[in-house]
Protein backbone atom coordinates (compact mmCIF):
# COMPACT_ATOMS: atom_id res chain seq x y z
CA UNK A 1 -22.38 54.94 0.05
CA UNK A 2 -22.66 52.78 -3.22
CA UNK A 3 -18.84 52.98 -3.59
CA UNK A 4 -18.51 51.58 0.18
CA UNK A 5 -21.15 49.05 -0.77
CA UNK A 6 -19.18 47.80 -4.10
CA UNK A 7 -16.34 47.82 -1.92
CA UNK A 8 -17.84 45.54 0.69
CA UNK A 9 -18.63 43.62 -2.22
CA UNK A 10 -15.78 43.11 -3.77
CA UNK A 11 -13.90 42.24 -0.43
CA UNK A 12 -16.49 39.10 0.03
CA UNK A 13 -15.95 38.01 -3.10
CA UNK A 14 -12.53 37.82 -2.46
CA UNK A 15 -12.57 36.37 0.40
CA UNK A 16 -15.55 33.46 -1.22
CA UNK A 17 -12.57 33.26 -3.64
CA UNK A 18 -9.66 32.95 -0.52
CA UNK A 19 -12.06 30.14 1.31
CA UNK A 20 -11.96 28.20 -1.92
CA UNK A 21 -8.96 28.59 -2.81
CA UNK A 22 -8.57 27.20 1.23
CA UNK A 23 -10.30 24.45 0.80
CA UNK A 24 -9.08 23.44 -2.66
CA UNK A 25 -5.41 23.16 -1.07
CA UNK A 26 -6.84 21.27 1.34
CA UNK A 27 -7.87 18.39 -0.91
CA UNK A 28 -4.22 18.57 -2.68
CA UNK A 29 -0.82 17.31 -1.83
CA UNK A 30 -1.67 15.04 0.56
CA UNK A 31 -0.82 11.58 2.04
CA UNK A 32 -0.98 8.99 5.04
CA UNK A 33 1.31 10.03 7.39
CA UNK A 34 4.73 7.63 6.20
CA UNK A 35 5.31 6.18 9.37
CA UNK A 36 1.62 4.34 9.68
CA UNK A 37 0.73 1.04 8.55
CA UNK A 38 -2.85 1.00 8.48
CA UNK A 39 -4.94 -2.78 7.55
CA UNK A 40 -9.04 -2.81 7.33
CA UNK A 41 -10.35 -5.29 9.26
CA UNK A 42 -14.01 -5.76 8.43
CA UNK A 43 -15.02 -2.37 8.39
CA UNK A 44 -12.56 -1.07 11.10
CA UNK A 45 -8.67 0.38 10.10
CA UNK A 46 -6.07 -1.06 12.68
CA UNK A 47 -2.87 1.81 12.28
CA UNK A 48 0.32 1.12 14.03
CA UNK A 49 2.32 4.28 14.27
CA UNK A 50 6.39 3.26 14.04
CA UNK A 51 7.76 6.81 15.10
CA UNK A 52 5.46 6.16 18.79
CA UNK A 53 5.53 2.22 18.66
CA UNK A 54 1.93 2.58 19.48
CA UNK A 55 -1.60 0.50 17.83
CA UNK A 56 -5.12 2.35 17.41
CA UNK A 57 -8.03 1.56 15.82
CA UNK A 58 -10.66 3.68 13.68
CA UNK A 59 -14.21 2.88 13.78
CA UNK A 60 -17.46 4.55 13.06
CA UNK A 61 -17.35 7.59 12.03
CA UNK A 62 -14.06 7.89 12.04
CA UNK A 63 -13.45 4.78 9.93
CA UNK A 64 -15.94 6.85 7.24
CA UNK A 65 -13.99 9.69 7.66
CA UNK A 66 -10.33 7.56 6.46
CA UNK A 67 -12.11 5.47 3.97
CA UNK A 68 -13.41 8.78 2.58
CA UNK A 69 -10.12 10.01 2.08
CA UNK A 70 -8.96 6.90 0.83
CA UNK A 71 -11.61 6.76 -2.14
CA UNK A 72 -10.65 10.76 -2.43
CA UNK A 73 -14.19 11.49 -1.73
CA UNK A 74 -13.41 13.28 1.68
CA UNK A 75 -14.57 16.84 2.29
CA UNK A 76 -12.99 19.47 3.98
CA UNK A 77 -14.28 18.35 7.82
CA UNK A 78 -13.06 15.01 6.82
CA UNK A 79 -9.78 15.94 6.09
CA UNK A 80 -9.58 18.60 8.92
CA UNK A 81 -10.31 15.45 11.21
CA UNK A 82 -7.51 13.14 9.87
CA UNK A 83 -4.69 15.86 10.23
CA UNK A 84 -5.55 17.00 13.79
CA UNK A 85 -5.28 13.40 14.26
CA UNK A 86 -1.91 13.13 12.79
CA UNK A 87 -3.04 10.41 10.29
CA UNK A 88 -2.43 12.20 7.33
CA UNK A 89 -0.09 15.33 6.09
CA UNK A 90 0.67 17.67 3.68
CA UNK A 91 2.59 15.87 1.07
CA UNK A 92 3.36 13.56 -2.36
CA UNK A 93 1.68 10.31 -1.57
CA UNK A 94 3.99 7.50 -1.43
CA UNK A 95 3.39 4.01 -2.77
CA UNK A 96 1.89 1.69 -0.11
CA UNK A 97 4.61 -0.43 1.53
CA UNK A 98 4.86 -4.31 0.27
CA UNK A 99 3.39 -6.77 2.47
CA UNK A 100 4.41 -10.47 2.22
CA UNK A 101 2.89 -13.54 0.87
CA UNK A 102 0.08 -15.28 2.75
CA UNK A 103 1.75 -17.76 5.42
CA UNK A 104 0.71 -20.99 4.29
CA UNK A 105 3.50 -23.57 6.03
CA UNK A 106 6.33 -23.45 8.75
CA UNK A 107 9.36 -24.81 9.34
CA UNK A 108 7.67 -26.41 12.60
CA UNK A 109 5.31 -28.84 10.30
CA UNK A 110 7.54 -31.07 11.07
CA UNK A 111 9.44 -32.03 14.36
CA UNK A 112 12.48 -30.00 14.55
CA UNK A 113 16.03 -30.76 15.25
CA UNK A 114 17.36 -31.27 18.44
CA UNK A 115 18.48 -27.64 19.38
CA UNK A 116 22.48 -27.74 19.70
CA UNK A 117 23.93 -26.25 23.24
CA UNK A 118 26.31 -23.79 21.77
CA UNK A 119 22.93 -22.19 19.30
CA UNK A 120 20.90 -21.83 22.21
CA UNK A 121 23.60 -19.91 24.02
CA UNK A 122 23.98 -17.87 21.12
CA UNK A 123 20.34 -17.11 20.73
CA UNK A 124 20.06 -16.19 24.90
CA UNK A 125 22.50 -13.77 24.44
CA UNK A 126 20.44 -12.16 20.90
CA UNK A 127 17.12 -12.22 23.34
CA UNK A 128 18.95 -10.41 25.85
CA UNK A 129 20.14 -7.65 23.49
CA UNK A 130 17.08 -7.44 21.19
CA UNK A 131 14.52 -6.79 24.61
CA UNK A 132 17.11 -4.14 25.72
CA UNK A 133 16.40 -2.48 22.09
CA UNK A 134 12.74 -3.13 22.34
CA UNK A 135 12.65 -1.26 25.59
CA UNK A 136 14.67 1.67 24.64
CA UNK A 137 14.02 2.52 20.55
CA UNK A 138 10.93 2.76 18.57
CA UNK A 139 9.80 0.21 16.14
CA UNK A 140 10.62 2.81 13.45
CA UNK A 141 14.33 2.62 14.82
CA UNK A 142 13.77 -1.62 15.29
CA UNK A 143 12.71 -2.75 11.79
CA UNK A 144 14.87 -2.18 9.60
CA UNK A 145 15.28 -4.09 6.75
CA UNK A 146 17.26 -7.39 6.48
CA UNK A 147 20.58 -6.97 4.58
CA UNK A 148 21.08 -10.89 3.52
CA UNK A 149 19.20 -12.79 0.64
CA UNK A 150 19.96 -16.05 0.58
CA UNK A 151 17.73 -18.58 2.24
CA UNK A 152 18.56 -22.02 3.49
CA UNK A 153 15.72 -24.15 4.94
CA UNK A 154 18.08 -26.94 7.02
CA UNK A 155 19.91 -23.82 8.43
CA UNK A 156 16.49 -21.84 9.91
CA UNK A 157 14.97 -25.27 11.29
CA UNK A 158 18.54 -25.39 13.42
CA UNK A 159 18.57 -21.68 14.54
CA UNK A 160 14.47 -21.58 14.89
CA UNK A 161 14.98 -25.02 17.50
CA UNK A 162 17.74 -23.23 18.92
CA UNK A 163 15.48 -20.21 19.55
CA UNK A 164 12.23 -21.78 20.17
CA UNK A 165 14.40 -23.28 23.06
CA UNK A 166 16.27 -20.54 24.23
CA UNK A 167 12.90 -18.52 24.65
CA UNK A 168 11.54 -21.11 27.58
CA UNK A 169 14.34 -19.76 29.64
CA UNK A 170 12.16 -16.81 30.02
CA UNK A 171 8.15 -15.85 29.75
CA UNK A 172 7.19 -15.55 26.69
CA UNK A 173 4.35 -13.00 27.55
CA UNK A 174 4.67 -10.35 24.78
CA UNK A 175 8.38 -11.65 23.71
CA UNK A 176 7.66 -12.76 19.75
CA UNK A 177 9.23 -8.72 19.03
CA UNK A 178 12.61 -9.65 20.88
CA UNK A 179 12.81 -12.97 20.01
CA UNK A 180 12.28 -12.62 16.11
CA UNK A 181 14.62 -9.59 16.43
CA UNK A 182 17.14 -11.90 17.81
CA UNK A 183 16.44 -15.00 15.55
CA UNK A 184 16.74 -12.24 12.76
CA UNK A 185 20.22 -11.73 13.61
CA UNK A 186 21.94 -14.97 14.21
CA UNK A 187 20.18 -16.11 10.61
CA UNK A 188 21.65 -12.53 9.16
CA UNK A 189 24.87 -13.40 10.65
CA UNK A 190 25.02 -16.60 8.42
CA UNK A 191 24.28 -14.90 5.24
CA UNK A 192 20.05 -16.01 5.29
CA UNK A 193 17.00 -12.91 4.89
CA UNK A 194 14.37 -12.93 6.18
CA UNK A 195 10.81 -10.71 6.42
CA UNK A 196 10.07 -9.64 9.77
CA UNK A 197 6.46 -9.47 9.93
CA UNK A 198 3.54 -7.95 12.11
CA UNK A 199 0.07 -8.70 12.30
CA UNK A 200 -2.99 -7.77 13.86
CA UNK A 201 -6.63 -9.37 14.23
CA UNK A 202 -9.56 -8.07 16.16
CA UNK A 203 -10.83 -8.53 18.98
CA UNK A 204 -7.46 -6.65 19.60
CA UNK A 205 -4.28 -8.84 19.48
CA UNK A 206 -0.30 -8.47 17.83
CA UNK A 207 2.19 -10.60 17.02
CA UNK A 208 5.02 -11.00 15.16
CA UNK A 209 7.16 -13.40 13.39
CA UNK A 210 9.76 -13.86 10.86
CA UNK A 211 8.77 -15.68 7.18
CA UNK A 212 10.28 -16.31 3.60
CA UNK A 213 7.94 -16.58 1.03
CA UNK A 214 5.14 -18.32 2.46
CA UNK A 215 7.11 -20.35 4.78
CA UNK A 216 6.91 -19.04 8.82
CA UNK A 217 10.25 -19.25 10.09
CA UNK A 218 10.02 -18.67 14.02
CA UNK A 219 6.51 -19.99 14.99
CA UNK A 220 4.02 -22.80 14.18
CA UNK A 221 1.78 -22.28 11.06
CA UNK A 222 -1.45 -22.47 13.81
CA UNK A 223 0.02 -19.22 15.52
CA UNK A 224 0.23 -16.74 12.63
CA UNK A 225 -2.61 -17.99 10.39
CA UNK A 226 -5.34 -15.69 12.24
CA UNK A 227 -3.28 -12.45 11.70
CA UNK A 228 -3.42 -10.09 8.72
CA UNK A 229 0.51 -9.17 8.17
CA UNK A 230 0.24 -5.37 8.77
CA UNK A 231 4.51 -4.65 8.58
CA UNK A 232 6.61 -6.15 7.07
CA UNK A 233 10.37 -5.43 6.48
């Protein structure tokens, strides 16, 4: 009987040792999930998930639970939480993606050119394909990042009054995606970068907008300035 009991023994300490070892690998190795972009708001994380082209928020206890893993204070519920919820993974972590400069001026400050025929024809047809894209591929799949680096502020004021014109044609209910996609390309087509930025604010709202440096190149200063950039590529 004592050799059964030593041996019941020894198997629970084993298995103390196998639920440590458990939890020990849980606290190891791991990351936010690379396709997130995640921005606290106050005491609330707003994540946008690229791969699903989808926003949610984390508040509460939930919030605690991410800002616990943040601060690598989480324990092992904690961290249980976060992966059922596909927020984070088992991996190296990665170095948190660059977000631009504050906006701080636009091109729009001042009145912009007249918007030449032949640019606003060119910019229809860029709406046209860029909400086709927006309706078929993810945002993962949409933002990639801009190949030219030059930057020429006469040439954006033409192409963003050639856009800002093209884009009454049509609603612009939940176009800015489409039609900074578009004015993306036409100034990539000329040789000019540009970031392609996202932001959020709460109450709920997204929008997005193109910007070099601190200069906004597709919208008034007034419409970006409430947002905190969240992506930007």
């Amino acid at each position: 009987m004592s050799a059964i009991i030593t041996d019941l023994a020894a198997k629970d300490a084993l298995s103390r040792i196998d639920r440590s070892e458990a939890r020990a690998s849980l606290r190891t190795g791991l990351r936010i999930r690379p396709q997130l972009r995640v921005r606290l708001i106050g005491s609330r994380y707003v994540f946008l998930d690229l791969t699903r082209s989808r926003y949610f928020l984390l508040e509460g206890v939930g919030a605690e639970r991410f800002a616990s893993f943040c601060d690598e204070t989480a324990n092992d519920d904690d961290i249980v939480w976060l992966r059922e919820r596909l927020i984070i993974e088992i991996g190296a972590p990665l170095a948190p993606p660059t977000l631009p400069f504050p906006p701080a001026r636009s091109v729009f400050d001042t009145p912009p050119p007249r918007a030449r025929p032949w640019l606003v024809a060119e910019a229809l047809a860029e709406q046209n394909i860029a909400r086709r894209r927006v309706r078929h591929e993810t945002l993962a799949e949409l933002l990639k990042p801009a190949e030219a680096c030059t930057f020429d502020p006469d040439a954006c004021r033409t192409i963003a009054a050639a856009c800002r014109a093209a884009a009454r044609y049509r609603s612009a209910v939940d176009q800015c995606l489409p039609n900074a996609l578009a004015m993306r390309k036409m100034l990539g087509r000329r040789g000019i970068g540009a970031d392609l930025v996202i932001g959020v604010m709460l109450p709920f709202a997204a929008h997005c907008w193109l910007q070099s440096g601190d200069l906004v190149l597709s919208d008034p200063f007034g419409s970006v300035q409430n947002f905190h950039p969240l992506v930007a590529t």
